[in-house]
Protein backbone atom coordinates (compact mmCIF):
# COMPACT_ATOMS: atom_id res chain seq x y z
CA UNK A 1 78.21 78.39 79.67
CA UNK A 2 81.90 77.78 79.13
CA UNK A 3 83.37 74.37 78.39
CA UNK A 4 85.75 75.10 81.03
CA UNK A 5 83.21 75.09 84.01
CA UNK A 6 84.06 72.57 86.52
CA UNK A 7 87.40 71.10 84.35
CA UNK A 8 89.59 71.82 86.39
CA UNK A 9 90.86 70.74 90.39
CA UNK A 10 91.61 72.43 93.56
CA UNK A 11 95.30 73.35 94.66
CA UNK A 12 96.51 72.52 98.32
CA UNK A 13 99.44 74.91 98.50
CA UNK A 14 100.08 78.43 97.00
CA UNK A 15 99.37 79.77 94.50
CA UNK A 16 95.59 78.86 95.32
CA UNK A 17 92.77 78.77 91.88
CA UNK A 18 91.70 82.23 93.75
CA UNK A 19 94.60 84.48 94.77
CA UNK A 20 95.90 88.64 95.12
CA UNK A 21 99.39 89.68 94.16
CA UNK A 22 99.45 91.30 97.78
CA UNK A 23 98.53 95.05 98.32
CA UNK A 24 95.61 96.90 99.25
CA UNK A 25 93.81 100.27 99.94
CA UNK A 26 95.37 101.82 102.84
CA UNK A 27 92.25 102.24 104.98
CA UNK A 28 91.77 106.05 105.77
CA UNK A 29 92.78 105.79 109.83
CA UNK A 30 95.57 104.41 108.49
CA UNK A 31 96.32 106.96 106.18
CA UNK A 32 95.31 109.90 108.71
CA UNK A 33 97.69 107.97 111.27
CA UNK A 34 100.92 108.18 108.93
CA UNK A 35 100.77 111.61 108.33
CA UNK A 36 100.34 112.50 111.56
CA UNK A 37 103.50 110.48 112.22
CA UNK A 38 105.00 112.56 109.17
CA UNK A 39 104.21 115.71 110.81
CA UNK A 40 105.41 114.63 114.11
CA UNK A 41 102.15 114.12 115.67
CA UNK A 42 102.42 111.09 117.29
CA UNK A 43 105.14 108.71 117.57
CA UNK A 44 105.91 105.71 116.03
CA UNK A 45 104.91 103.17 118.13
CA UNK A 46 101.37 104.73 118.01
CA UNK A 47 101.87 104.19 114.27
CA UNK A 48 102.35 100.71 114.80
CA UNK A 49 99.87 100.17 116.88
CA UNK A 50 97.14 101.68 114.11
CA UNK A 51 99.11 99.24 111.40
CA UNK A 52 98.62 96.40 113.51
CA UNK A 53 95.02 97.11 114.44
CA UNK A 54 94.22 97.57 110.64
CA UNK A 55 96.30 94.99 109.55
CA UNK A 56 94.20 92.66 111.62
CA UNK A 57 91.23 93.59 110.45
CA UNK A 58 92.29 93.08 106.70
CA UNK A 59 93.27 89.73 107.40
CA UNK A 60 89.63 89.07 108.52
CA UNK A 61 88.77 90.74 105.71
CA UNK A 62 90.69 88.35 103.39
CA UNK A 63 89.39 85.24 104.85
CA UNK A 64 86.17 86.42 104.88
CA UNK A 65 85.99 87.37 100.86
CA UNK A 66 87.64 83.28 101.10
CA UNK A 67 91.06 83.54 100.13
CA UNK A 68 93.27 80.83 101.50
CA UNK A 69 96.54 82.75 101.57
CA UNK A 70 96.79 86.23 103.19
CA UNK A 71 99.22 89.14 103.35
CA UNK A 72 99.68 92.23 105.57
CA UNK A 73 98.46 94.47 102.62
CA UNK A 74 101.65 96.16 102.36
CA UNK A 75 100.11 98.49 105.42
CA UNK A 76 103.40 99.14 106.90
CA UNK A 77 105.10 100.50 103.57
CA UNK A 78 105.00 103.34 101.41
CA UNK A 79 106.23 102.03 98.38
CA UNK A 80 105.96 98.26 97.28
CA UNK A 81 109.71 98.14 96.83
CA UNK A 82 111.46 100.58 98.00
CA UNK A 83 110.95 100.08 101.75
CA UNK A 84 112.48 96.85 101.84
CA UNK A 85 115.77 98.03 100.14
CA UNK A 86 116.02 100.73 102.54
CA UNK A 87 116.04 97.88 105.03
CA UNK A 88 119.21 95.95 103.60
CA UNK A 89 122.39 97.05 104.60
CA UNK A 90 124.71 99.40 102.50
CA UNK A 91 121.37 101.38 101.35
CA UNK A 92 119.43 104.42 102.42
CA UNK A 93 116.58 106.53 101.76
CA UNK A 94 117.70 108.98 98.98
CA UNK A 95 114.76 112.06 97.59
CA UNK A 96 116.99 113.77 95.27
CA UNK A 97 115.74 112.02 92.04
CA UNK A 98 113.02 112.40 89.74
CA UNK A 99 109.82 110.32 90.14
CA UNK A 100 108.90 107.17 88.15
CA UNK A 101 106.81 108.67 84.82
CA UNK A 102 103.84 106.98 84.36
CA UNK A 103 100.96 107.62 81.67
CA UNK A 104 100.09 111.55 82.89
CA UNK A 105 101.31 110.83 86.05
CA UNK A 106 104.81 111.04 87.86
CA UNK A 107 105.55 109.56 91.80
CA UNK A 108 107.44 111.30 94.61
CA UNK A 109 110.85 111.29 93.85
CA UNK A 110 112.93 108.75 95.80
CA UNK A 111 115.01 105.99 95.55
CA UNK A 112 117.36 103.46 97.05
CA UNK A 113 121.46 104.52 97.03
CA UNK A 114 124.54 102.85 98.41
CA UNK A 115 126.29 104.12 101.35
CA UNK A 116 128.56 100.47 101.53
CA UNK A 117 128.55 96.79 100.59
CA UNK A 118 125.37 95.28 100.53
CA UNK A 119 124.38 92.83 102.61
CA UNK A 120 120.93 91.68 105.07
CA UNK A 121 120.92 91.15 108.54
CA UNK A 122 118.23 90.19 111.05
CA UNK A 123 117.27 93.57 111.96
CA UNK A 124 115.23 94.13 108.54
CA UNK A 125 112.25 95.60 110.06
CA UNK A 126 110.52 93.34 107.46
CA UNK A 127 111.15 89.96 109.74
CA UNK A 128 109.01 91.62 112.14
CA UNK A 129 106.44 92.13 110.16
CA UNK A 130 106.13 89.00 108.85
CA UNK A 131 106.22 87.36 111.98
CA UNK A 132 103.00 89.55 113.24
CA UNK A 133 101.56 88.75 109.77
CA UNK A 134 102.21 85.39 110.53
CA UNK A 135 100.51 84.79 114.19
CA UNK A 136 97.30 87.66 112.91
CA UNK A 137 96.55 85.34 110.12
CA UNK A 138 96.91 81.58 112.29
CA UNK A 139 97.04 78.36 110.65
CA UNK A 140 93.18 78.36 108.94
CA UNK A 141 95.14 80.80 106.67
CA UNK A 142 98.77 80.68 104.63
CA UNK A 143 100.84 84.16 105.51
CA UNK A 144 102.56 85.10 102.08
CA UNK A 145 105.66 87.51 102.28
CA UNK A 146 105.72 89.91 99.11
CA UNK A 147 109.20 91.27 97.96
CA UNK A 148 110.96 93.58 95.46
CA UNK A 149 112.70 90.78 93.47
CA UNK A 150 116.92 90.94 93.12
CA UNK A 151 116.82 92.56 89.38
CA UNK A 152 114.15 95.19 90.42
CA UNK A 153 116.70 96.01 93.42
CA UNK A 154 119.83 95.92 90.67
CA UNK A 155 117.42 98.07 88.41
CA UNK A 156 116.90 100.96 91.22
CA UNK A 157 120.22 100.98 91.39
CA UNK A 158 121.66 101.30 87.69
CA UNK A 159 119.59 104.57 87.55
CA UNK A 160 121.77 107.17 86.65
CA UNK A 161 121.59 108.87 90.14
CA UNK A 162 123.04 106.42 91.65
CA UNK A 163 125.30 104.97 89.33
CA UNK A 164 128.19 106.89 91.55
CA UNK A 165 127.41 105.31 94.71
CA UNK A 166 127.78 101.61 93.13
CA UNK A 167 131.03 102.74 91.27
CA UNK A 168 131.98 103.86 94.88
CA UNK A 169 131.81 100.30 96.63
CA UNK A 170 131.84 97.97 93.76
CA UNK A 171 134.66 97.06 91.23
CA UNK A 172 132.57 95.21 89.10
CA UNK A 173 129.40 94.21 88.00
CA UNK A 174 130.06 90.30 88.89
CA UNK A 175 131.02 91.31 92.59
CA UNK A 176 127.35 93.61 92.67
CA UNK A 177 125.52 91.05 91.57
CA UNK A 178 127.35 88.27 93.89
CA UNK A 179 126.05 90.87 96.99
CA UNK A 180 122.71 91.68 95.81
CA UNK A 181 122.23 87.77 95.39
CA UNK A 182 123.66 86.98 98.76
CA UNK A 183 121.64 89.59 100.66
CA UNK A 184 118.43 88.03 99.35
CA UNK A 185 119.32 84.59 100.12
CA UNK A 186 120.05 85.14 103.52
CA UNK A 187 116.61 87.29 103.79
CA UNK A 188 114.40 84.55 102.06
CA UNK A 189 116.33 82.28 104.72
CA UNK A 190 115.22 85.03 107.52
CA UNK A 191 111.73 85.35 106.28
CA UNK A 192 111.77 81.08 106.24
CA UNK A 193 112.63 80.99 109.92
CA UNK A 194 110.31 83.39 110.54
CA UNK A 195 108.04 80.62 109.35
CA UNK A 196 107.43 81.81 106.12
CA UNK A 197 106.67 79.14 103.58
CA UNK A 198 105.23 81.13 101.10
CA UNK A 199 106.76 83.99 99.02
CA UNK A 200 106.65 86.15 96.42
CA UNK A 201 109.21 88.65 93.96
CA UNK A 202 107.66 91.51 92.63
CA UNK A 203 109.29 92.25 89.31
CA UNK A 204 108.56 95.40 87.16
CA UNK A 205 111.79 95.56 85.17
CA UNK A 206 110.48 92.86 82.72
CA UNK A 207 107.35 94.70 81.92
CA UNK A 208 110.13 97.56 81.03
CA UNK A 209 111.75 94.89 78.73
CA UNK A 210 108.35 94.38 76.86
CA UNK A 211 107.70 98.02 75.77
CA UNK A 212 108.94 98.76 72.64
CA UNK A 213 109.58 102.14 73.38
CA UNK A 214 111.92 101.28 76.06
CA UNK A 215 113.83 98.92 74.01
CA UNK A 216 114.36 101.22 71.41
CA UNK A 217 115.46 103.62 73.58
CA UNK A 218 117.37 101.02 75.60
CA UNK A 219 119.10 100.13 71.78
CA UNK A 220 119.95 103.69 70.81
CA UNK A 221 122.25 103.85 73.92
CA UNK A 222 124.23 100.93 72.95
CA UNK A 223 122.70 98.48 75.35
CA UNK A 224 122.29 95.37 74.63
CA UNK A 225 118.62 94.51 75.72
CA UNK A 226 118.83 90.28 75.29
CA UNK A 227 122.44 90.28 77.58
CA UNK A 228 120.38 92.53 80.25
CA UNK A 229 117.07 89.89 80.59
CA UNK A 230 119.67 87.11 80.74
CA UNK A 231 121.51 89.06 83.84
CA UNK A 232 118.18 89.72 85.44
CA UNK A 233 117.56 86.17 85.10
CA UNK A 234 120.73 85.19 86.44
CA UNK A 235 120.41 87.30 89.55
CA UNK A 236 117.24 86.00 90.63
CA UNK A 237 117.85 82.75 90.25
CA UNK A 238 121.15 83.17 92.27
CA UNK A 239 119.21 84.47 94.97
CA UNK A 240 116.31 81.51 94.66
CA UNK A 241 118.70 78.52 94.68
CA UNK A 242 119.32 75.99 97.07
CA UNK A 243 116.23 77.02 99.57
CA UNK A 244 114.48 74.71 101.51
CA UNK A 245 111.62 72.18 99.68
CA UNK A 246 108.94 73.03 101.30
CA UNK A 247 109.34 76.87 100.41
CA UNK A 248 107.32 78.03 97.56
CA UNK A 249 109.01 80.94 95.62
CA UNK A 250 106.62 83.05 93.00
CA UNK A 251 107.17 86.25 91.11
CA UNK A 252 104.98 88.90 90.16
CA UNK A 253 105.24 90.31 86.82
CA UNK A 254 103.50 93.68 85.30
CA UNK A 255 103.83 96.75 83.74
CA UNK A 256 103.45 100.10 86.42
CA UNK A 257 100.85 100.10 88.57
CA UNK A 258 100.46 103.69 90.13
CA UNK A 259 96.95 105.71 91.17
CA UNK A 260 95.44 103.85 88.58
CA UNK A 261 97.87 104.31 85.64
CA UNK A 262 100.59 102.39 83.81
CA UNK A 263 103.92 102.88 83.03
CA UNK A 264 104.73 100.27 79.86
CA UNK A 265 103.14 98.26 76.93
CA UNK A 266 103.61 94.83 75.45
CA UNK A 267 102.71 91.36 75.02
CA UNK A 268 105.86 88.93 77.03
CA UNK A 269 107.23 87.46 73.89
CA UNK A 270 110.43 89.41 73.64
CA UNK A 271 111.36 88.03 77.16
CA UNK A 272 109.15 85.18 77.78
CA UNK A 273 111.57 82.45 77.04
CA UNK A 274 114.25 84.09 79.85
CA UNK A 275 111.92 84.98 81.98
CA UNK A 276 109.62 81.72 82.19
CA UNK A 277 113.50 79.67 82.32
CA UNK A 278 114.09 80.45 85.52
CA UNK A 279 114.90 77.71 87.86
CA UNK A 280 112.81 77.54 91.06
CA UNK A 281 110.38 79.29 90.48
CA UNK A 282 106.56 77.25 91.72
CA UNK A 283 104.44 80.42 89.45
CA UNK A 284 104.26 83.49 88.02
CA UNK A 285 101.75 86.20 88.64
CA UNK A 286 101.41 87.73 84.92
CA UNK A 287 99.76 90.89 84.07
CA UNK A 288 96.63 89.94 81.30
CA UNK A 289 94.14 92.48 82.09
CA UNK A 290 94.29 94.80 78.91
CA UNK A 291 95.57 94.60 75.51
CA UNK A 292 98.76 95.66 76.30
CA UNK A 293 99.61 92.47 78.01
CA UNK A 294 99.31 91.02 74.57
CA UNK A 295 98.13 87.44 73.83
CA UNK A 296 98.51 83.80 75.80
CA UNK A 297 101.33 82.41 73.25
CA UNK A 298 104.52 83.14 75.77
CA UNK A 299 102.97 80.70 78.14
CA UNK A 300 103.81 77.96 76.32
CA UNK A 301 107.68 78.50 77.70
CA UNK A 302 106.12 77.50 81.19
CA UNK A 303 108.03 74.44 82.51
CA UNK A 304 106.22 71.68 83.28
CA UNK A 305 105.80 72.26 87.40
CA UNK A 306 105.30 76.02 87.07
CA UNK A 307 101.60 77.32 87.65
CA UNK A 308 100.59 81.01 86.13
CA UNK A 309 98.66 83.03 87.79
CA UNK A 310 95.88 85.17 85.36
CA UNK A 311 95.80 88.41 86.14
CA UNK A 312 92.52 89.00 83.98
CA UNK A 313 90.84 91.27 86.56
CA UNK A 314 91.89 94.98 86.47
CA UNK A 315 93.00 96.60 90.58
CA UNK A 316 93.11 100.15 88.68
CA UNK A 317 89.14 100.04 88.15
CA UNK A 318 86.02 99.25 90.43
CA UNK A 319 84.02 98.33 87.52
CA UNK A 320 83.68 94.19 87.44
CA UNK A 321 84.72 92.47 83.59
CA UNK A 322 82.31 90.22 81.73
CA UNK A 323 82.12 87.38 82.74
CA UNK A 324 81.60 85.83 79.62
CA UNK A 325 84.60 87.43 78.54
CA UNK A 326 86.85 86.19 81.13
CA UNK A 327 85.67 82.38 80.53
CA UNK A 328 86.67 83.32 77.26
CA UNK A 329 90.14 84.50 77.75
CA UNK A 330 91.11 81.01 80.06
CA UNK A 331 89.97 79.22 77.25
CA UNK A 332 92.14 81.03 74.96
CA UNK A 333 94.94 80.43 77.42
CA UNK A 334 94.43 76.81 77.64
CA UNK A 335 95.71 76.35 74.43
CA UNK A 336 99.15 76.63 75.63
CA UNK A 337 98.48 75.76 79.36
CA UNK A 338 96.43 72.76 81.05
CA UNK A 339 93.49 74.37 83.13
CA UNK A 340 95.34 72.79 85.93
CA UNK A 341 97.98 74.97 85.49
CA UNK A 342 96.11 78.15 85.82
CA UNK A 343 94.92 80.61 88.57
CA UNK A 344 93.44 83.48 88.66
CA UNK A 345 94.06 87.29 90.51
CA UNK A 346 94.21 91.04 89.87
CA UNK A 347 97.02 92.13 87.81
CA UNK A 348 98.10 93.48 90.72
CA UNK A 349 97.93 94.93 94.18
CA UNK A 350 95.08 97.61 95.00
CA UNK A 351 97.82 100.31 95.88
CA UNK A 352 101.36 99.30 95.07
CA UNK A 353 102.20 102.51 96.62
CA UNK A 354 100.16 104.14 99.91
CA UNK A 355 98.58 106.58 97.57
CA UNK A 356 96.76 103.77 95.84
CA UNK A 357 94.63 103.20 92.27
CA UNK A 358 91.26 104.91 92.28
CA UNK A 359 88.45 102.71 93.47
CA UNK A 360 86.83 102.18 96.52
CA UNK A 361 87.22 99.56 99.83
CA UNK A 362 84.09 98.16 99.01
CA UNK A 363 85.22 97.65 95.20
CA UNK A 364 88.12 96.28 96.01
CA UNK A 365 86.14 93.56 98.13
CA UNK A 366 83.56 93.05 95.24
CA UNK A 367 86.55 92.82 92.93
CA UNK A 368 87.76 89.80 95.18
CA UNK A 369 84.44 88.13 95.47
CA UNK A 370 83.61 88.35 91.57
CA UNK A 371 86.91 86.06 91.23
CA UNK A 372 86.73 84.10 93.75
CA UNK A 373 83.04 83.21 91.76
CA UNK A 374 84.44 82.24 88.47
CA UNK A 375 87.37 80.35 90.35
CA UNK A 376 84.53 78.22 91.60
CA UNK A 377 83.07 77.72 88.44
CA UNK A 378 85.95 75.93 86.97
CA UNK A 379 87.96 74.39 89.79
CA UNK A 380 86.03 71.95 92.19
């Protein structure tokens, strides 16, 4: 048995020893009841009423596989970061692009385009949804809000598609950046009212700025890769700053995560030191489920207050890990990080898009319960 068993203590606010990153199979009435809506079968408050009926019953779900903090499963969206942009003002829904390439795989083709200044107001359909979130899960539970974070919204933007549309509104980058920052202030602030103390940015475009492919791409074209980490970093810590105390802010941190496959390799090092530097930030949810995650060495650019969140445990594959081996790997990572300082998770959600990875409800669950196991095993 691991020296690790039993070293370590409980947590009383989130990130919890036992946690998700926040999506999950889209139960099939749920799917059969959005493309009827699609298709103009039923209407959209029907729609709702099957997403709030099986959003319900996944909150059960959660606290009955014994997690302590709970999300909506992403139910109501299509995409895990794209819906939410479409909510801010100044954007809409654009399907004229090419889809996201991932390894042997490529998305539906959509995206998120100016049509004015950016900015949030309290009609984001995702208030409402937090606030049903909120009252399904009730106070036994903590309701976490999930989030594209600020540079993944700056990063949808910059794609060349859409480059136009910001040229259009914006006179500089400073003045984008200012907006972008603003918008997701005020809808943190929203989301806080809303009685949100709990939430979380979903990342990708630093999993981008690990894969040396990318990068040398990124290079050829004259950009200057170190300059672009540091504005990513700037942006989301614009939009993180001066929140209330008792909020806890977390990002979410891998590399592609669609019907099963990935979209970039490498370990964290080339960006660990920016990324891990950002102010205000309680944890980070960090991809560690394959090789191409690399080793446990970036952690040791963790500030002192900041807990990481393992993701050791795949959400592309039903099959459980070794246990053995995943006592192994904490071990390894507690050379650069007290035990106390660790919890564990998927890498990621269980569908970060309504399509989904390829696995079953039931091994999604088992998934869950096989981490919530070893949690026990080393945190009392």
């Amino acid at each position: 048995m691991s020296q690790i068993t039993k070293a370590g203590t409980e947590r009383s606010v989130t990130p919890y020893r036992f946690d998700v990153v926040g999506s999950f199979l889209r139960p099939e009435a749920l799917k059969q009841a959005r493309a009827k809506f699609q298709a103009g079968e039923i209407t959209e408050a029907e729609l709702t009423k099957v997403e709030d009926r099986e959003i319900i019953r996944l909150v059960e779900k959660q606290k009955e596989v014994g997690l302590k903090a709970v999300t909506d499963g992403e139910f109501r969206r299509s995409w895990w970061h794209l819906d939410f942009m479409w909510g801010l003002d100044g954007v809409e829904k654009a399907s004229d692009v090419k889809g996201y390439p991932f390894q042997g795989e490529t998305t539906r083709g959509e995206t998120a385009r100016l049509v004015g200044k950016i900015g949030f107001s309290s009609s984001h359909p995702f208030v409402a949804h937090y606030q049903f979130l909120k009252q399904a899960a009730g106070d036994d539970v903590v309701a976490r809000q999930t989030i594209p974070a600020p540079a993944q919204f700056l990063s949808e933007l910059y794609r060349p598609e859409n480059k136009a549309a910001i040229d259009q509104f914006y006179s500089s980058e400073e003045e984008l950046v200012k907006d972008i920052a603003k918008a997701y202030h005020d809808a943190i602030l929203a989301f806080y009212e809303a009685g949100c103390r709990s939430i979380q940015l979903d990342d990708c475009t630093w999993g981008m700025l690990c894969d040396k492919n990318y990068l040398e791409a990124k290079q050829q074209a004259g950009v200057n890769v170190a300059d672009t980490a540091k504005l990513y970093a700037k942006l989301n810590e614009l939009a993180v700053s001066s929140l209330p105390s008792d909020l806890i802010v977390t990002t979410h941190v891998c590399r592609g995560n669609y019907h099963s496959t990935w979209a970039s390799s490498g370990g964290y090092e080339p960006i660990a030191e920016t990324l891990l530097g950002i102010d205000n930030i309680s944890g980070y949810y960090l991809e560690f489920d394959t090789d191409r995650a690399g080793d446990f060495k970036p952690l040791r650019f963790l500030k002192e207050d900041q807990q990481v969140v393992l993701g050791l445990f795949s959400s592309k594959i039903g099959e459980l890990e070794s246990k053995e081996e995943i006592f192994k790997r904490i071990e390894e990572a507690t050379e650069y990080v007290d035990i106390n300082r660790i919890c564990l998770s998927p890498q990621c959600g269980f569908a970060s898009t309504e399509e989904g990875n390829i696995l079953t409800e039931e091994q999604q669950w088992n998934k869950l319960a096989f981490i919530k196991e070893i949690a026990e095993q080393i945190w009392q």
